[in-house]
N, C-alpha and C. Protein backbone atom coordinates (compact mmCIF):
# COMPACT_ATOMS: atom_id res chain seq x y z
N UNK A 1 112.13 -76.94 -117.27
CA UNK A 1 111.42 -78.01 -116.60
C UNK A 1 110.48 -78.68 -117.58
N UNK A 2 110.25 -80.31 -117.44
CA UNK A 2 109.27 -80.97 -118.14
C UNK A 2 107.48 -80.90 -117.63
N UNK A 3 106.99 -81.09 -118.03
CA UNK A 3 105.76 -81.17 -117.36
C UNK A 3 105.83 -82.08 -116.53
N UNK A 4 105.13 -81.83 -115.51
CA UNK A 4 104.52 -82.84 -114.56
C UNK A 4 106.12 -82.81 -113.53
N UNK A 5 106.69 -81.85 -113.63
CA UNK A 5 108.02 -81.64 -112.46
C UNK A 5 107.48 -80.76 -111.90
N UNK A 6 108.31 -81.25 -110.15
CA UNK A 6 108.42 -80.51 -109.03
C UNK A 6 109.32 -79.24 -109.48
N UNK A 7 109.21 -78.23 -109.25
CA UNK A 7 110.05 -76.82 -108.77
C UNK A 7 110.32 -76.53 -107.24
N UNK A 8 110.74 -76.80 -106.58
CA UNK A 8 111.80 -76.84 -105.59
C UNK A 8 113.03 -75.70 -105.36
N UNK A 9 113.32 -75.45 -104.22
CA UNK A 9 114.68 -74.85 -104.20
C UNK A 9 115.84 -75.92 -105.06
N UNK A 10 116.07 -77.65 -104.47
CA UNK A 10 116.94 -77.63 -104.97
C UNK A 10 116.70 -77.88 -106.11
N UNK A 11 115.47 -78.36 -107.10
CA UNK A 11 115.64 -78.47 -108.72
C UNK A 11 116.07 -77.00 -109.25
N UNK A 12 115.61 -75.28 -108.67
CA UNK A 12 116.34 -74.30 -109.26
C UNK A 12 117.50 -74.44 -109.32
N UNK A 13 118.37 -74.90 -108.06
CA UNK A 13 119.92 -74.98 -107.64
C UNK A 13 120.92 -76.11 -108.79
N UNK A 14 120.33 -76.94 -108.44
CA UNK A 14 120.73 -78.23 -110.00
C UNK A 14 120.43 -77.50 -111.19
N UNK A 15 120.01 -76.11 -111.46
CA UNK A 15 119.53 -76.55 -112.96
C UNK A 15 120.32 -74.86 -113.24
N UNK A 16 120.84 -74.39 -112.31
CA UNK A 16 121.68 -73.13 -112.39
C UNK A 16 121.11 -72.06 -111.79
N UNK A 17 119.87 -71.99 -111.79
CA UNK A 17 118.72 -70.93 -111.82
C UNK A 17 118.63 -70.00 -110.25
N UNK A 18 119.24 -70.81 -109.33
CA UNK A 18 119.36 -69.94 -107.53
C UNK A 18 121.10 -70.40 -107.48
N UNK A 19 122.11 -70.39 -106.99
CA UNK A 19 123.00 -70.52 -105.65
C UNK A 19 123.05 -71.50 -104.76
N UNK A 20 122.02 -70.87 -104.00
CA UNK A 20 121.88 -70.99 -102.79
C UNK A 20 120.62 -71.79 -102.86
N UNK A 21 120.75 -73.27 -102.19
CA UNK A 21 119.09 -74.02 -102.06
C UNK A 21 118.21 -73.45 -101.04
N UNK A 22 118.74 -73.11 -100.10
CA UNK A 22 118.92 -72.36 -98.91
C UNK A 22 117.97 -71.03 -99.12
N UNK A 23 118.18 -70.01 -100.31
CA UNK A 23 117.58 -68.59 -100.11
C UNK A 23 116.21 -69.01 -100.11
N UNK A 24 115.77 -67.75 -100.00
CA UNK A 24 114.57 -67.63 -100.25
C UNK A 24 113.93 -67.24 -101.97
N UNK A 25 113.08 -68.01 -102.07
CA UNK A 25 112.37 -67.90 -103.34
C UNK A 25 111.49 -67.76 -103.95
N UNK A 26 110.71 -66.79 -104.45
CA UNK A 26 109.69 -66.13 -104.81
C UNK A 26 109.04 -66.25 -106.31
N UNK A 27 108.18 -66.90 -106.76
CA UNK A 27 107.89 -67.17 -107.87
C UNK A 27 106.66 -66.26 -108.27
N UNK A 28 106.95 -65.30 -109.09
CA UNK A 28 105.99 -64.48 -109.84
C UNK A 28 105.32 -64.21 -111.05
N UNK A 29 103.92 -64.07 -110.91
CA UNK A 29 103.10 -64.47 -112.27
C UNK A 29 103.79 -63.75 -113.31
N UNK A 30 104.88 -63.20 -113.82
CA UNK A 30 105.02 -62.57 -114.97
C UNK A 30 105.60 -63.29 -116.05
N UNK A 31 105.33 -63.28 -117.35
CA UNK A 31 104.86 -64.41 -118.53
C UNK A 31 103.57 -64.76 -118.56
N UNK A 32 104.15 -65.95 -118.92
CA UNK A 32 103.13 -67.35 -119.56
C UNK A 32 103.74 -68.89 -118.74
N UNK A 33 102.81 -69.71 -118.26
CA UNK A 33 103.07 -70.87 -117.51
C UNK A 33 102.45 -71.67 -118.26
N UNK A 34 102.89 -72.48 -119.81
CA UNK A 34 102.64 -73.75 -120.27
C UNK A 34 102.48 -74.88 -120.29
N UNK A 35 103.33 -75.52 -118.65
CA UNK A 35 103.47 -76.57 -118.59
C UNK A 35 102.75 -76.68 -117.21
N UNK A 36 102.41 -78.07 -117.13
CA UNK A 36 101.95 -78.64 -115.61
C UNK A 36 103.10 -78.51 -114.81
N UNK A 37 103.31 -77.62 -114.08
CA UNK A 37 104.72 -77.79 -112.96
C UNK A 37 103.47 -77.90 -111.46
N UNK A 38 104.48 -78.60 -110.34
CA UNK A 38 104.20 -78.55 -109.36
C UNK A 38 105.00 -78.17 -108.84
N UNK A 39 104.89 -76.97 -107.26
CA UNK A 39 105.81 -76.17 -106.58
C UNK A 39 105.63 -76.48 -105.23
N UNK A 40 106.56 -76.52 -104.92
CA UNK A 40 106.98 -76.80 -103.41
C UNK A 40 107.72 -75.94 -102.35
N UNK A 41 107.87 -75.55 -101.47
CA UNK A 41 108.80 -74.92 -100.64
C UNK A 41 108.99 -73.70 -100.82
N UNK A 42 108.00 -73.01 -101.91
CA UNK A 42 108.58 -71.66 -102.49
C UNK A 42 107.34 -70.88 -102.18
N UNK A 43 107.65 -69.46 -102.21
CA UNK A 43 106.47 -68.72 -101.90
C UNK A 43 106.20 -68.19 -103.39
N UNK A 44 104.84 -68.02 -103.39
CA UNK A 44 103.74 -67.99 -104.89
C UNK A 44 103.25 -66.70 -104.75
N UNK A 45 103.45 -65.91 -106.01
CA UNK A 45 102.51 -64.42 -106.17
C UNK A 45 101.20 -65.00 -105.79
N UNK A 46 99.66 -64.17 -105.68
CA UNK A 46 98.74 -64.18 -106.49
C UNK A 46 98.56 -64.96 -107.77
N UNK A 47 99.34 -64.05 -108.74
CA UNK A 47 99.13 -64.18 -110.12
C UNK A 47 99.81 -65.51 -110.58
N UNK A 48 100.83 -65.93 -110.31
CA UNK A 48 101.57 -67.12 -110.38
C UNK A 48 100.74 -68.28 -109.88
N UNK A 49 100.26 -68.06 -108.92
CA UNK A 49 99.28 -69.13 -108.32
C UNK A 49 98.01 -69.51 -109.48
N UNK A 50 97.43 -68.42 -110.20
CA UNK A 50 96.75 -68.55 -111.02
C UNK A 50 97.01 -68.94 -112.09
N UNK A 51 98.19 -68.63 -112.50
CA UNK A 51 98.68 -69.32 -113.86
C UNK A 51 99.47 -70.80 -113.55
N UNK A 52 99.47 -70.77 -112.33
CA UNK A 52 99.77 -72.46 -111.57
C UNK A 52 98.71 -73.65 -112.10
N UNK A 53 97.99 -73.17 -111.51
CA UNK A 53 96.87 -73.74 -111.02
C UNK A 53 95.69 -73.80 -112.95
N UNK A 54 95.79 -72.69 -113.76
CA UNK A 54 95.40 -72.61 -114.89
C UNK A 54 96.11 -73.73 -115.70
N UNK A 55 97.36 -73.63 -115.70
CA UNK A 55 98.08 -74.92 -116.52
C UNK A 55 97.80 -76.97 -116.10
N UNK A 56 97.16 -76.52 -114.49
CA UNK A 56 96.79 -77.59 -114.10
C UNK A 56 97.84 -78.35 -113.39
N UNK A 57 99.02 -77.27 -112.77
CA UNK A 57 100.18 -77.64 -111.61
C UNK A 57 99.51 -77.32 -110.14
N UNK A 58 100.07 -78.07 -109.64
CA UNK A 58 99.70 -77.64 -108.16
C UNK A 58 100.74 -76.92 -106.95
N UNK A 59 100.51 -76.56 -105.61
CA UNK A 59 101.05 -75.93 -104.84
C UNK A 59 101.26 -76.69 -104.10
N UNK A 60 102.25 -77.75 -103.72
CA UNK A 60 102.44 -78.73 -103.06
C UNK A 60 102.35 -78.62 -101.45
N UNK A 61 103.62 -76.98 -101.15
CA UNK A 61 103.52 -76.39 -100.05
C UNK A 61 104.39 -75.14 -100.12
N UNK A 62 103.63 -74.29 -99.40
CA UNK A 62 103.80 -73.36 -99.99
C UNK A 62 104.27 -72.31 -98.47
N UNK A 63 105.69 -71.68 -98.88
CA UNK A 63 106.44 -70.97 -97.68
C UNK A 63 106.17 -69.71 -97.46
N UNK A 64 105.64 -69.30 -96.00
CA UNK A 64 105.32 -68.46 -96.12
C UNK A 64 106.36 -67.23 -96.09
């Protein structure tokens, strides 16, 4: 992903990364988060949220 992109079910699905746009998807702080991404539709660790939000991406909406 470029900076300043949405993460989405379907941008994982277009880009190989899920199947299914459909599953469920769980994004977890483990790494490093470099870029400004913004997330949508997906459910956020803790820690992911922090390294979200540290790079200066936001949580658009967030599933519970």
């Amino acid at each position: 992903f470029k900076s300043g992109e949405t993460v989405n079910r379907e941008a994982l699905r277009q880009k190989g990364l899920v199947e299914n746009s459909k599953a469920p998807v769980k994004v977890l702080g483990k790494g490093t988060l470099a870029k400004k991404l913004d997330f949508e539709g997906l459910q956020i660790s803790a820690s992911a949220k922090g390294q979200i939000e540290k790079a200066g991406g936001k949580l658009l909406e967030e599933t519970k």
